[in-house]
PDB file of N, CA and C in Angstrom:
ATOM      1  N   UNK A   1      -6.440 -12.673   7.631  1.00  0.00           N
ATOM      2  CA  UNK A   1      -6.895 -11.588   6.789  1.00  0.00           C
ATOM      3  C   UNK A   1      -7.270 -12.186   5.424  1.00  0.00           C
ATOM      4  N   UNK A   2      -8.733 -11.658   4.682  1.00  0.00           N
ATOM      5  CA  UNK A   2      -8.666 -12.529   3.894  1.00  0.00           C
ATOM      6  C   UNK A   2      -8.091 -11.433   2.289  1.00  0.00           C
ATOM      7  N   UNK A   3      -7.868 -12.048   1.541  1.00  0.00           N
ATOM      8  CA  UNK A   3      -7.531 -11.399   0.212  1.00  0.00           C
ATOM      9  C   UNK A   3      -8.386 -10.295  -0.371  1.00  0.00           C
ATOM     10  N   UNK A   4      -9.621 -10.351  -0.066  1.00  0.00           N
ATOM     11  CA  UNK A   4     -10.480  -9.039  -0.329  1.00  0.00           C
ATOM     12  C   UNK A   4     -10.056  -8.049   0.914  1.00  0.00           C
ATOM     13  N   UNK A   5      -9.875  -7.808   1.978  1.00  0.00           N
ATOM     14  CA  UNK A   5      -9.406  -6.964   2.910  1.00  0.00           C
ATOM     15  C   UNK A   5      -7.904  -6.506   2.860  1.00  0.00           C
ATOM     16  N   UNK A   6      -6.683  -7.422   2.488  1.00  0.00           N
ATOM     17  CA  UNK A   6      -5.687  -7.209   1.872  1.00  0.00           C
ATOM     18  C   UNK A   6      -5.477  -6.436   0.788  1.00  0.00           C
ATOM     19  N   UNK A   7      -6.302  -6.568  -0.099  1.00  0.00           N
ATOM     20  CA  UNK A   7      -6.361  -5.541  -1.205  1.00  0.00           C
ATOM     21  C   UNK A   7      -6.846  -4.363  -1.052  1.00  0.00           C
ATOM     22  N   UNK A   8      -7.965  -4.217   0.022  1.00  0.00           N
ATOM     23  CA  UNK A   8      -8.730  -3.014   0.539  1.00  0.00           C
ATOM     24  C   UNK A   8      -7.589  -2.843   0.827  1.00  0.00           C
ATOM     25  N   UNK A   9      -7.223  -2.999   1.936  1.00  0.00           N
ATOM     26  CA  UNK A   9      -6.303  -2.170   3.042  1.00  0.00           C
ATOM     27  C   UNK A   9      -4.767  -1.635   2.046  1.00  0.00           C
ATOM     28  N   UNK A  10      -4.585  -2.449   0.975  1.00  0.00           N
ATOM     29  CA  UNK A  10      -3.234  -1.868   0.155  1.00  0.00           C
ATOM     30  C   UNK A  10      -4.275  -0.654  -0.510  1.00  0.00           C
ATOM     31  N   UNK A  11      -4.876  -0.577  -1.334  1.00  0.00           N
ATOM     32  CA  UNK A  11      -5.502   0.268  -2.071  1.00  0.00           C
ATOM     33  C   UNK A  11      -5.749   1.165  -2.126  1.00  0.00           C
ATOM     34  N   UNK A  12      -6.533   1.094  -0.582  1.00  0.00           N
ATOM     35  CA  UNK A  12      -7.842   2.230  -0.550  1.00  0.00           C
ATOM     36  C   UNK A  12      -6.606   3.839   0.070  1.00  0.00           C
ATOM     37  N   UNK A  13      -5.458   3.758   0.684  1.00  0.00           N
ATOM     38  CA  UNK A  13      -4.472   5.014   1.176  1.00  0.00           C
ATOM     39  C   UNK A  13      -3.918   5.049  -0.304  1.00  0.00           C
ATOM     40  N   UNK A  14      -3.493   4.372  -1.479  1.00  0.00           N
ATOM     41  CA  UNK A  14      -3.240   4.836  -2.726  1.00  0.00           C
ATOM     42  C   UNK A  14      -4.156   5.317  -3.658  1.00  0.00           C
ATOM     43  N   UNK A  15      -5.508   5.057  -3.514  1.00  0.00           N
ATOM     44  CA  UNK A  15      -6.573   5.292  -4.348  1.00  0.00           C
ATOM     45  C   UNK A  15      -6.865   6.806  -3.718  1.00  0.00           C
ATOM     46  N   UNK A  16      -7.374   6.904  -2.201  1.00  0.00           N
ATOM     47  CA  UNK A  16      -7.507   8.404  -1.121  1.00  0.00           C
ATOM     48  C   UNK A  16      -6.705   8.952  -1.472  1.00  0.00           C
ATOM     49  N   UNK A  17      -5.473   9.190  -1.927  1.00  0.00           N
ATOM     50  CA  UNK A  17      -3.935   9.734  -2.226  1.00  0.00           C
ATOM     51  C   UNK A  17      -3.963  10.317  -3.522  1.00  0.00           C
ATOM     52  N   UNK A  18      -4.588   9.392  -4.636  1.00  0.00           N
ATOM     53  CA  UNK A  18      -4.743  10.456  -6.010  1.00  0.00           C
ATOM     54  C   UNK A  18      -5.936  11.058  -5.987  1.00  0.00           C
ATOM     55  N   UNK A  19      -6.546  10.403  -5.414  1.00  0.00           N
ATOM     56  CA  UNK A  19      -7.982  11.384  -5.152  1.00  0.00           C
ATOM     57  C   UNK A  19      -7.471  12.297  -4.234  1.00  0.00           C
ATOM     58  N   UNK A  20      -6.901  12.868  -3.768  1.00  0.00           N
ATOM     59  CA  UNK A  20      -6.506  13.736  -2.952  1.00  0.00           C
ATOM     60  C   UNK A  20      -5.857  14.972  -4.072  1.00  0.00           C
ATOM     61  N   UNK A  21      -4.668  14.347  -4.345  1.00  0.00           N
ATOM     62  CA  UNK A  21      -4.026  15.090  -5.441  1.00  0.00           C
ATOM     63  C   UNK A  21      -4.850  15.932  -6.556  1.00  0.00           C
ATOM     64  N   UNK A  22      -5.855  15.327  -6.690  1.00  0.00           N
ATOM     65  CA  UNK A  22      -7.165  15.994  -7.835  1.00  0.00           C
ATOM     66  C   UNK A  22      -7.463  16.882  -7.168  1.00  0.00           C
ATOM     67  N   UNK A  23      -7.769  16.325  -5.960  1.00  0.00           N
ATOM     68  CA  UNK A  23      -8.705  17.340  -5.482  1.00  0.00           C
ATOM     69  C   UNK A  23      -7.955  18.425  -5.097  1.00  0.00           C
ATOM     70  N   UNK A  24      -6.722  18.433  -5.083  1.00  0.00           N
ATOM     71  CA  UNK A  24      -5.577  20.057  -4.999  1.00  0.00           C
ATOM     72  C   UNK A  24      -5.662  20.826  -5.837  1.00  0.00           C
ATOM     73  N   UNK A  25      -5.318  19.894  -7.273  1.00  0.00           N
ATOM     74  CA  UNK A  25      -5.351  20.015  -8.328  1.00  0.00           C
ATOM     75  C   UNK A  25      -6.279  20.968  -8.935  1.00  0.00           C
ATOM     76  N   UNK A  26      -7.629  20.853  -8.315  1.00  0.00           N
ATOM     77  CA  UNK A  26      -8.850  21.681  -8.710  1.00  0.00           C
ATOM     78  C   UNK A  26      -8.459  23.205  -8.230  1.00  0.00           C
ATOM     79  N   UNK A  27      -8.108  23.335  -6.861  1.00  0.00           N
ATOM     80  CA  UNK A  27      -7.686  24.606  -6.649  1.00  0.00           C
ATOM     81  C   UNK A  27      -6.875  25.771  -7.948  1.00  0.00           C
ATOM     82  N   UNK A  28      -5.765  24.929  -8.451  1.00  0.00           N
ATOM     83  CA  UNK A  28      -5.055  25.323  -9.419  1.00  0.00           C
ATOM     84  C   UNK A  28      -5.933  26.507 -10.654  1.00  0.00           C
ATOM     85  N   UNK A  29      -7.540  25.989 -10.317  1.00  0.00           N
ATOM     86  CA  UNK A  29      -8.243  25.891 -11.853  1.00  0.00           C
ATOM     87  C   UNK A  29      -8.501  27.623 -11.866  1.00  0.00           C
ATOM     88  N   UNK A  30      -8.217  28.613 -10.522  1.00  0.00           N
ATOM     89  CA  UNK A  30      -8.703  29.811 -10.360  1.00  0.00           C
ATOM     90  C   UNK A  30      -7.715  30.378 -11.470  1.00  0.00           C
ATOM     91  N   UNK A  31      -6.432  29.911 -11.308  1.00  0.00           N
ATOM     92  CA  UNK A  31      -5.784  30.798 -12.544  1.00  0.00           C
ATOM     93  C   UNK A  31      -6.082  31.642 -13.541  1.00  0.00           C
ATOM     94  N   UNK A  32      -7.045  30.426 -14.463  1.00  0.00           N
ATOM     95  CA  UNK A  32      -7.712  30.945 -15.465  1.00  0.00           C
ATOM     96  C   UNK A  32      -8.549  32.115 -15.431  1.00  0.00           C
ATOM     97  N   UNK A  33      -9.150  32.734 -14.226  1.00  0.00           N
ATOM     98  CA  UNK A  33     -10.218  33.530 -14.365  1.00  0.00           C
ATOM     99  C   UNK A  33      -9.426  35.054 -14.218  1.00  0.00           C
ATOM    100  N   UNK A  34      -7.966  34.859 -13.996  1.00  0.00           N
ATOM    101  CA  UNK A  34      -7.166  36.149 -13.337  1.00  0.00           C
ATOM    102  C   UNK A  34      -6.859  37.175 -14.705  1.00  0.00           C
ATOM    103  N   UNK A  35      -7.188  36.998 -15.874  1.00  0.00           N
ATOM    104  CA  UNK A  35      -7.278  37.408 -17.313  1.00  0.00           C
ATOM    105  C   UNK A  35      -5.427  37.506 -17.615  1.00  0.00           C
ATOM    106  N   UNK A  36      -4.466  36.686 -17.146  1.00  0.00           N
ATOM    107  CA  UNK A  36      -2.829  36.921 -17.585  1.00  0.00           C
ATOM    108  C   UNK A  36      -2.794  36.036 -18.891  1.00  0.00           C
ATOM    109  N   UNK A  37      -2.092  36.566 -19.326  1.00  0.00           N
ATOM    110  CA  UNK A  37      -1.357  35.972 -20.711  1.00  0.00           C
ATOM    111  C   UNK A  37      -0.814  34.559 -20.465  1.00  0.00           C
ATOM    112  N   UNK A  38      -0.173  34.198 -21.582  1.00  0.00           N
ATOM    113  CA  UNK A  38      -0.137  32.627 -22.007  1.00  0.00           C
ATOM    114  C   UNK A  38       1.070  32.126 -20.687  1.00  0.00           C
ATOM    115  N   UNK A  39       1.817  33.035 -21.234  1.00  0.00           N
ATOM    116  CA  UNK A  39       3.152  32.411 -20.108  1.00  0.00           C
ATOM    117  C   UNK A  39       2.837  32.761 -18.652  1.00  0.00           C
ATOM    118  N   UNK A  40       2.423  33.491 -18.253  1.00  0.00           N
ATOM    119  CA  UNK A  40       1.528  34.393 -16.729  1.00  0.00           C
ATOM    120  C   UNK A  40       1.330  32.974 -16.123  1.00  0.00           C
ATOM    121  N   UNK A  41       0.173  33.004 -17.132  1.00  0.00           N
ATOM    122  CA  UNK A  41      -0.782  31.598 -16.725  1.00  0.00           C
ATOM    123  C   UNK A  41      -0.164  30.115 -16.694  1.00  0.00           C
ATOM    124  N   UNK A  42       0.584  29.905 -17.457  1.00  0.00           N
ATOM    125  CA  UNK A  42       1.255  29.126 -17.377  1.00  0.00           C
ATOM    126  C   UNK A  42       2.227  28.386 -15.957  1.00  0.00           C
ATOM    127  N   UNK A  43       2.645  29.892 -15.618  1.00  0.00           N
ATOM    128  CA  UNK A  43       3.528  30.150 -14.349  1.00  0.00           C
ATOM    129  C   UNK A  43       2.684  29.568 -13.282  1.00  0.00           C
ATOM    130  N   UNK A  44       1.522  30.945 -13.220  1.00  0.00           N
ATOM    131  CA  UNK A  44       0.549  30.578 -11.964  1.00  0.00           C
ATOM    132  C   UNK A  44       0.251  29.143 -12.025  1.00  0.00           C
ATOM    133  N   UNK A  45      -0.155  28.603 -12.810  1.00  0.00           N
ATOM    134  CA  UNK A  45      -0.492  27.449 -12.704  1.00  0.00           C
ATOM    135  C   UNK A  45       0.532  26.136 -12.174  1.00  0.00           C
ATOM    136  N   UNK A  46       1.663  26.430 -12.721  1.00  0.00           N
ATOM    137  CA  UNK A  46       2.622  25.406 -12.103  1.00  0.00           C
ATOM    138  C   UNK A  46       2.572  25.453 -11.092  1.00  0.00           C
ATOM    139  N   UNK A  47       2.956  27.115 -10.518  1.00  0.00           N
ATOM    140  CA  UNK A  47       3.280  27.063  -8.947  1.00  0.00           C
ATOM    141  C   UNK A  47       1.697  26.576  -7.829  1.00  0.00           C
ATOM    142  N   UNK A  48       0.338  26.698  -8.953  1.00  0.00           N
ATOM    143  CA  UNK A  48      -0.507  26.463  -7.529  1.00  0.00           C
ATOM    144  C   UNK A  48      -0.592  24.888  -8.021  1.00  0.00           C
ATOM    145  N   UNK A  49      -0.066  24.323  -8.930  1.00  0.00           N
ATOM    146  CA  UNK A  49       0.078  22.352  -8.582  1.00  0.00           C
ATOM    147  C   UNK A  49       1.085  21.881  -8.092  1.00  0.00           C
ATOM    148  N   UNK A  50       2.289  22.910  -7.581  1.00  0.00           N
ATOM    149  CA  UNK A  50       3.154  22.469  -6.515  1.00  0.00           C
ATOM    150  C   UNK A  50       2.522  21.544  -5.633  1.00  0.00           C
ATOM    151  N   UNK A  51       1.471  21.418  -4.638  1.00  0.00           N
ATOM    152  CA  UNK A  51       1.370  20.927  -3.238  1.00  0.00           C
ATOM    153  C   UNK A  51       0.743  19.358  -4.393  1.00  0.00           C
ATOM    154  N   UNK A  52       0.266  19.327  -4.856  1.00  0.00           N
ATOM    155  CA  UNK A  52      -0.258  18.092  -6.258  1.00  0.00           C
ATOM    156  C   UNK A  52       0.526  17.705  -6.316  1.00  0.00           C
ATOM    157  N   UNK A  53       1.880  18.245  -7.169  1.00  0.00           N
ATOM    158  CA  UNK A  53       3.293  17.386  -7.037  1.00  0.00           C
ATOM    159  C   UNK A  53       3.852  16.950  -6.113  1.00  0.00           C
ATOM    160  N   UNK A  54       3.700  17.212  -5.047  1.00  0.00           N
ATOM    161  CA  UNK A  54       4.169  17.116  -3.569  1.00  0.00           C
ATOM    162  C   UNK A  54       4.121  16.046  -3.289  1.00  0.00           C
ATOM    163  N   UNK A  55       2.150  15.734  -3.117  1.00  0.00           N
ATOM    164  CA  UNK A  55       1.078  14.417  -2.676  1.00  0.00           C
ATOM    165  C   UNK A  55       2.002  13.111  -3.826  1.00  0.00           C
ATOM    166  N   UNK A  56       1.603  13.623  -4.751  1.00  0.00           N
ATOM    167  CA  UNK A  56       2.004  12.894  -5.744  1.00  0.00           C
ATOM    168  C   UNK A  56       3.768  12.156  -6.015  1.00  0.00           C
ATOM    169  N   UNK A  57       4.304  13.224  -5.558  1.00  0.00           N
ATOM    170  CA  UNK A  57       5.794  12.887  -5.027  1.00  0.00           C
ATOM    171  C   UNK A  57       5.892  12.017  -3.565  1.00  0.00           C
ATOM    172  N   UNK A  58       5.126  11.936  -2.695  1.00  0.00           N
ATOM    173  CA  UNK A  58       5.479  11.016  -1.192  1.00  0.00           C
ATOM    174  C   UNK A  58       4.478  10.110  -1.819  1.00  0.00           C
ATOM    175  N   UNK A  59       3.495  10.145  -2.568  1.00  0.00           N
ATOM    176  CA  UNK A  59       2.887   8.670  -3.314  1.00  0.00           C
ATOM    177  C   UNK A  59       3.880   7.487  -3.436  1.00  0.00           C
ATOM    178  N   UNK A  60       4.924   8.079  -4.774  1.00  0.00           N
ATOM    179  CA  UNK A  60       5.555   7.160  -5.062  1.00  0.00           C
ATOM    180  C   UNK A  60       6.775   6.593  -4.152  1.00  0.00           C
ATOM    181  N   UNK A  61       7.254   7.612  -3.165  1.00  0.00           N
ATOM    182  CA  UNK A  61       7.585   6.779  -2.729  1.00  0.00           C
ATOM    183  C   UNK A  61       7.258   6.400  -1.489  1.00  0.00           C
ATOM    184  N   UNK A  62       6.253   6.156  -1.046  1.00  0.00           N
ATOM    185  CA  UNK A  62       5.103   5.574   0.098  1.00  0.00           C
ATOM    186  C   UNK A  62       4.626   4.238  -0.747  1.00  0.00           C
ATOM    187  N   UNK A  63       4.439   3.967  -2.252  1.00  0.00           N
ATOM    188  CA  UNK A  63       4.177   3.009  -2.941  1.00  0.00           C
ATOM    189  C   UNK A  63       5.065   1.382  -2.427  1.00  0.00           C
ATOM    190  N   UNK A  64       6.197   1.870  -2.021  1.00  0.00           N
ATOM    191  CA  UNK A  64       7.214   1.377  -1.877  1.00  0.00           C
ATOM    192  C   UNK A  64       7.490   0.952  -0.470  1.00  0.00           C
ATOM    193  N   UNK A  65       7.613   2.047  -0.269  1.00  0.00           N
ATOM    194  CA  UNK A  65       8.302   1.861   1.735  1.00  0.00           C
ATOM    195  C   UNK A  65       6.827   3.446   2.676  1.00  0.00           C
ATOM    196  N   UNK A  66       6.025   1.812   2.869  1.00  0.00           N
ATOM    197  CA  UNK A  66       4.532   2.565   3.152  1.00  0.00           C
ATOM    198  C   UNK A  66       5.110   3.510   4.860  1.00  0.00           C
ATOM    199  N   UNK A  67       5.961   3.407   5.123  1.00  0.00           N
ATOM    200  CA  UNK A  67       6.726   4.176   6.508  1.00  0.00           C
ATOM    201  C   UNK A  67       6.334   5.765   6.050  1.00  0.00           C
ATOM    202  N   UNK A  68       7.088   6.190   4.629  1.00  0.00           N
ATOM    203  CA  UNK A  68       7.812   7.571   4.243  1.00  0.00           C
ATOM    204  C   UNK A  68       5.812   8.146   3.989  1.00  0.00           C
ATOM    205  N   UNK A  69       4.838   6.998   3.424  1.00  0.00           N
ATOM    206  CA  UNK A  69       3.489   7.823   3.138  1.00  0.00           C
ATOM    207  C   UNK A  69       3.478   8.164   4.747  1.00  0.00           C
ATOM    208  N   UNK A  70       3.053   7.489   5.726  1.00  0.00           N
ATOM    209  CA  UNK A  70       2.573   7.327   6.761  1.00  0.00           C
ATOM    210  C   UNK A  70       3.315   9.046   7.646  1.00  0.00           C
ATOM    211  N   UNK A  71       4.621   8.794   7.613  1.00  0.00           N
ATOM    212  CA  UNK A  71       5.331   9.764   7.816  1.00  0.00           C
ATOM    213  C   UNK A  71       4.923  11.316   7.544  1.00  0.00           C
ATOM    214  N   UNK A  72       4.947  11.135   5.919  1.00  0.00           N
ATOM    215  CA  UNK A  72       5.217  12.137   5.042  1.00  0.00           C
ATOM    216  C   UNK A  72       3.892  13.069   5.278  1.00  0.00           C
ATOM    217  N   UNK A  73       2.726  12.235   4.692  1.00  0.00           N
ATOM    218  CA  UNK A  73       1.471  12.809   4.812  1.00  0.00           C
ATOM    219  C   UNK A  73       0.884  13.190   5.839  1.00  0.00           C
ATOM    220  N   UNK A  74       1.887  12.362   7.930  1.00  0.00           N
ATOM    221  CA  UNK A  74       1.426  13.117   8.751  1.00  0.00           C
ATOM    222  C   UNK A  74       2.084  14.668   9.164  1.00  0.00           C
ATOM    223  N   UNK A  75       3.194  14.587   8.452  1.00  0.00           N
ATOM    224  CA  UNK A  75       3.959  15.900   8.635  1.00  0.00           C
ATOM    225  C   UNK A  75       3.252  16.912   7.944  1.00  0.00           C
ATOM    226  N   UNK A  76       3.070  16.634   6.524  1.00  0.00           N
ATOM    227  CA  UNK A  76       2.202  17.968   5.747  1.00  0.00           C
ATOM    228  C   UNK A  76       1.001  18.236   6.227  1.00  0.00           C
ATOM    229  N   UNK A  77       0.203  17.522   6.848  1.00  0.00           N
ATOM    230  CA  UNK A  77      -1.123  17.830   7.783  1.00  0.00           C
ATOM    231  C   UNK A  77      -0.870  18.429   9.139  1.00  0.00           C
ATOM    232  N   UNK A  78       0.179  18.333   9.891  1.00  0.00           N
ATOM    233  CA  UNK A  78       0.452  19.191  10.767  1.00  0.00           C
ATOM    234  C   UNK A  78       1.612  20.516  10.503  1.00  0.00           C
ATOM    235  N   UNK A  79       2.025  20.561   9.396  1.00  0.00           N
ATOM    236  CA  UNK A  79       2.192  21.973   8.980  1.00  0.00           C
ATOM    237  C   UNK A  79       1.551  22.961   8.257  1.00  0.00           C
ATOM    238  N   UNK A  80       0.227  21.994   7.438  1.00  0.00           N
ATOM    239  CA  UNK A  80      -0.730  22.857   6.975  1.00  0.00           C
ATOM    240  C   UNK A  80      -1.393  23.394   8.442  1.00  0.00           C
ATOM    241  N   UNK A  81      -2.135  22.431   8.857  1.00  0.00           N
ATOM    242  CA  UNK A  81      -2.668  22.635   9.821  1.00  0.00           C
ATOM    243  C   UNK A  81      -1.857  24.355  11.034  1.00  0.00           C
ATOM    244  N   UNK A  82      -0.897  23.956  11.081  1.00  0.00           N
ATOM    245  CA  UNK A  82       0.095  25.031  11.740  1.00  0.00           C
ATOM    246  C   UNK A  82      -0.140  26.444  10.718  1.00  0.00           C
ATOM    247  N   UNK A  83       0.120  26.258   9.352  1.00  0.00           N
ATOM    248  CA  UNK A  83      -0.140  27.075   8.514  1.00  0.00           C
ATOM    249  C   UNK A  83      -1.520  27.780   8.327  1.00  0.00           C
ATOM    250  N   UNK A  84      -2.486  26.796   8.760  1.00  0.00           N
ATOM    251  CA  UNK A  84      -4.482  27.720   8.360  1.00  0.00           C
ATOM    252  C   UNK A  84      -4.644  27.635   9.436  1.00  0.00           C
ATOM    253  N   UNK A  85      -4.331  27.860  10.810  1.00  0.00           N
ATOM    254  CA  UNK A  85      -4.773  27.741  12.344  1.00  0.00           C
ATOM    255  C   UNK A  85      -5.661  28.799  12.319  1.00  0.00           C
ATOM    256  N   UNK A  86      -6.171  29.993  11.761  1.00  0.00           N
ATOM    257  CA  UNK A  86      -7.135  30.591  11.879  1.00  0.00           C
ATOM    258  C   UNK A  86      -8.073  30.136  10.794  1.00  0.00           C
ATOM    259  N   UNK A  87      -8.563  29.336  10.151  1.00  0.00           N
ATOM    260  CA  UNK A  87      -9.062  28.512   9.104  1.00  0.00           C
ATOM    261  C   UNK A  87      -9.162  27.448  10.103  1.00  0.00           C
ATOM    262  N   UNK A  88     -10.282  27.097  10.647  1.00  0.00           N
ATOM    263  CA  UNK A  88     -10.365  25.516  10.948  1.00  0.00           C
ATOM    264  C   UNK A  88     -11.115  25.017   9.742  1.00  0.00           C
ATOM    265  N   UNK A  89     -12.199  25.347   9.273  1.00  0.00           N
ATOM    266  CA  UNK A  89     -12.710  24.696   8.268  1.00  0.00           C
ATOM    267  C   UNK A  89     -11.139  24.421   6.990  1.00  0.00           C
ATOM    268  N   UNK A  90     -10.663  24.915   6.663  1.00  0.00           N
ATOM    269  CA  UNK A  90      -9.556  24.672   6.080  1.00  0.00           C
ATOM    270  C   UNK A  90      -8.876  23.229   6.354  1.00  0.00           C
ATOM    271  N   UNK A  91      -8.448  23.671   7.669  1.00  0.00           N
ATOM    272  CA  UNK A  91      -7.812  22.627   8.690  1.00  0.00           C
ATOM    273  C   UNK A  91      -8.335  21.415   8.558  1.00  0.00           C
ATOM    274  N   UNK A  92      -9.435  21.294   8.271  1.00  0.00           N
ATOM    275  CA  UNK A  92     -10.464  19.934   8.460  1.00  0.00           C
ATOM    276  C   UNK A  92     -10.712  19.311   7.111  1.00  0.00           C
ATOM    277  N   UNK A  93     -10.591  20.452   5.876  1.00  0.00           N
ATOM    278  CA  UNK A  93     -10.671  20.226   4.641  1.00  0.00           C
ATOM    279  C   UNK A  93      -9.255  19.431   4.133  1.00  0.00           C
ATOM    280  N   UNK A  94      -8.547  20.132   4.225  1.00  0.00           N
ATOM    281  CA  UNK A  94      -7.030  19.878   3.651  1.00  0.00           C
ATOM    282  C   UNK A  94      -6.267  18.701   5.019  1.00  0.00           C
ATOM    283  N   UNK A  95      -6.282  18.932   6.209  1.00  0.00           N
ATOM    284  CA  UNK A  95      -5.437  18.664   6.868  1.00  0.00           C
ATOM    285  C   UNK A  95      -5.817  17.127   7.145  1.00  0.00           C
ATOM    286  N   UNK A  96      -7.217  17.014   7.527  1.00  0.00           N
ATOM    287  CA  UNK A  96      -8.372  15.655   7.526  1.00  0.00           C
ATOM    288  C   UNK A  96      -7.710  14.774   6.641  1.00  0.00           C
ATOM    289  N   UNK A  97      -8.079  14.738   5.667  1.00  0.00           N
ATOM    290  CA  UNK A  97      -7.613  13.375   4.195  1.00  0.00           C
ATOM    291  C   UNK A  97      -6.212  13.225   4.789  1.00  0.00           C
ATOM    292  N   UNK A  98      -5.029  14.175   5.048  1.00  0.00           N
ATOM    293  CA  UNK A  98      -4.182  13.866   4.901  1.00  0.00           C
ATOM    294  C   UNK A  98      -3.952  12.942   6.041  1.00  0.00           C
ATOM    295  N   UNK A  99      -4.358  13.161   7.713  1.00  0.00           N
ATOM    296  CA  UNK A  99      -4.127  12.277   8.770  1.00  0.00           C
ATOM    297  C   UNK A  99      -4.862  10.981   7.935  1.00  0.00           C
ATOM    298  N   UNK A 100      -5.866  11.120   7.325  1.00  0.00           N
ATOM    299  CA  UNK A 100      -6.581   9.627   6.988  1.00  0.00           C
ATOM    300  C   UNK A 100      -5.504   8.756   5.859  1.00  0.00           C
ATOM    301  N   UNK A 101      -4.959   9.470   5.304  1.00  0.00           N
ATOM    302  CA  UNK A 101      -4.004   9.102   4.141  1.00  0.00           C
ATOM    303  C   UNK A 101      -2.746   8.274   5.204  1.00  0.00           C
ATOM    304  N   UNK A 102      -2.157   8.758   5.850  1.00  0.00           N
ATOM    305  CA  UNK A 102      -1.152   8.221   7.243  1.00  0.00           C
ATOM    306  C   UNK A 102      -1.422   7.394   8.127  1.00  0.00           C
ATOM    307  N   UNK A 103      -2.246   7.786   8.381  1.00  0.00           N
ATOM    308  CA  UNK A 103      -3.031   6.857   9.306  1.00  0.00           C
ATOM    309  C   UNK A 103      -3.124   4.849   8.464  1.00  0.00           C
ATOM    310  N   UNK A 104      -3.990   5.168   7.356  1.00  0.00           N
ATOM    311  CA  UNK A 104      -4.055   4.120   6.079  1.00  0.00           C
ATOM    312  C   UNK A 104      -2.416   3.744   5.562  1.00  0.00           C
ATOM    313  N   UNK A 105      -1.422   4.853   5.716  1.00  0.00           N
ATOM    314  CA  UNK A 105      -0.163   3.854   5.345  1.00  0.00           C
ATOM    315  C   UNK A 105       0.610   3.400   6.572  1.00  0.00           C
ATOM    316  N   UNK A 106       0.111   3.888   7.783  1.00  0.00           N
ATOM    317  CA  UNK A 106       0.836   3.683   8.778  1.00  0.00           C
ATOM    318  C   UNK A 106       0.594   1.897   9.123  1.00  0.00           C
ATOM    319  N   UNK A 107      -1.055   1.392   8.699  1.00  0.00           N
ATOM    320  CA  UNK A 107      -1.474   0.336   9.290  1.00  0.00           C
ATOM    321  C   UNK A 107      -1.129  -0.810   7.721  1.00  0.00           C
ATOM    322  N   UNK A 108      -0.679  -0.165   6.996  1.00  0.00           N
ATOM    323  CA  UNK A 108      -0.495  -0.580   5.555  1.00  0.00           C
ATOM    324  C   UNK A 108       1.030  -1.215   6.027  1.00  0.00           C
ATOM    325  N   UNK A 109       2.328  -0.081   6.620  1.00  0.00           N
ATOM    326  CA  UNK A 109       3.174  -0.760   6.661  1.00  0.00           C
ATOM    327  C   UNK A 109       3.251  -1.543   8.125  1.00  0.00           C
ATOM    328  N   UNK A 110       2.408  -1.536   8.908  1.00  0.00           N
ATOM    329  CA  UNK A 110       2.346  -2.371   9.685  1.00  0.00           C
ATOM    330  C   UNK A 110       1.771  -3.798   9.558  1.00  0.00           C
ATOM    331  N   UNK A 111       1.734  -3.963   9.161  1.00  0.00           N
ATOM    332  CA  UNK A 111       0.768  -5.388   8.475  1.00  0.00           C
ATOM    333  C   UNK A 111       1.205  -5.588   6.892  1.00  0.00           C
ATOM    334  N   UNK A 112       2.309  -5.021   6.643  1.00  0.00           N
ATOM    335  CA  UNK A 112       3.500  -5.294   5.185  1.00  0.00           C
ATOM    336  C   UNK A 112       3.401  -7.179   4.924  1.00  0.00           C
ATOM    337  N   UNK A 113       3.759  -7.940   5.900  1.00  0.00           N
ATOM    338  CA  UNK A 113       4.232  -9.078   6.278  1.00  0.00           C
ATOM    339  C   UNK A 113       2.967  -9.679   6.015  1.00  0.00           C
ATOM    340  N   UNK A 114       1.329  -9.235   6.331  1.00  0.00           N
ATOM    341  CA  UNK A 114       0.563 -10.158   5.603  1.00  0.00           C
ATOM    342  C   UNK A 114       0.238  -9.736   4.207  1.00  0.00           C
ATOM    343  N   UNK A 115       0.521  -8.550   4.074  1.00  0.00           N
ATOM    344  CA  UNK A 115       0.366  -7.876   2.508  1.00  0.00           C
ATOM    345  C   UNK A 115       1.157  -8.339   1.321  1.00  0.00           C
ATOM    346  N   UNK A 116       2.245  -8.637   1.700  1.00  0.00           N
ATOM    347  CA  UNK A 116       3.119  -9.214   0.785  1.00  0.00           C
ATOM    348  C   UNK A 116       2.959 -10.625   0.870  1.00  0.00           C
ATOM    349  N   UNK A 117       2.490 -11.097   1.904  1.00  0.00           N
ATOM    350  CA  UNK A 117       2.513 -12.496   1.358  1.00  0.00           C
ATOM    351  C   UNK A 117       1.906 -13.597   0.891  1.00  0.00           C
ATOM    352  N   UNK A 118       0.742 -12.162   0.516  1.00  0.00           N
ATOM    353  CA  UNK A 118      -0.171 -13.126  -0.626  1.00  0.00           C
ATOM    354  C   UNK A 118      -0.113 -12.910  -2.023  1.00  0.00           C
ATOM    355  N   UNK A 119       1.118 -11.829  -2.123  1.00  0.00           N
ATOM    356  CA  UNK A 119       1.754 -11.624  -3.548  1.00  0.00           C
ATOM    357  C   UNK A 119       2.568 -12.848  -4.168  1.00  0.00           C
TER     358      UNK A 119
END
């Protein structure tokens, strides 16, 4: 494996992963248009960057022990998925990145042993 593919292959499921998180993140942005007050809004808004904190929470520790991303991110794609089953476009929107996100840490911690050892 050479050192440019090593770095791809560490990267590109942490780079897909905050780009993911944004892209939740954007959902959040309807708040604003619902006309509630400071603290209202405030509220709504935390609770719709819950699933952001989430991504962002099995990030760090998938950063680490690439098993728990691989894991983590295939479980929340098959409970969203379980969750928008009348939504396939949904399903394909949200649920998609996330198998690709697992999939990318699954082969990340499988191949740990050449990843690390060009650190």
């Amino acid at each position: 494996m050479t050192t440019c593919s090593r770095r791809a292959l560490f990267w590109t499921p942490r780079t897909l992963c905050i780009a993911f998180a944004v892209f939740l993140s954007l959902f959040a942005l309807d708040v604003f248009s619902h006309g509630f007050g400071f603290w209202q809004t405030l509220v709504a808004l935390i609770i719709h960057l819950v699933p952001a904190f989430i991504v962002l929470a099995v990030l760090a520790l998938a950063w680490r022990w690439e098993w728990i991303g691989a894991a983590g991110f295939a479980v929340a794609g098959v409970l969203y998925a379980k969750m928008a089953w009348q939504h396939p476009s949904w399903i394909l929107t949200i649920s998609g990145p996330l198998f690709v996100i697992a999939g990318l840490f699954l082969v990340n911690w499988l191949k740990r042993a050449e990843l690390r050892a060009s650190s």
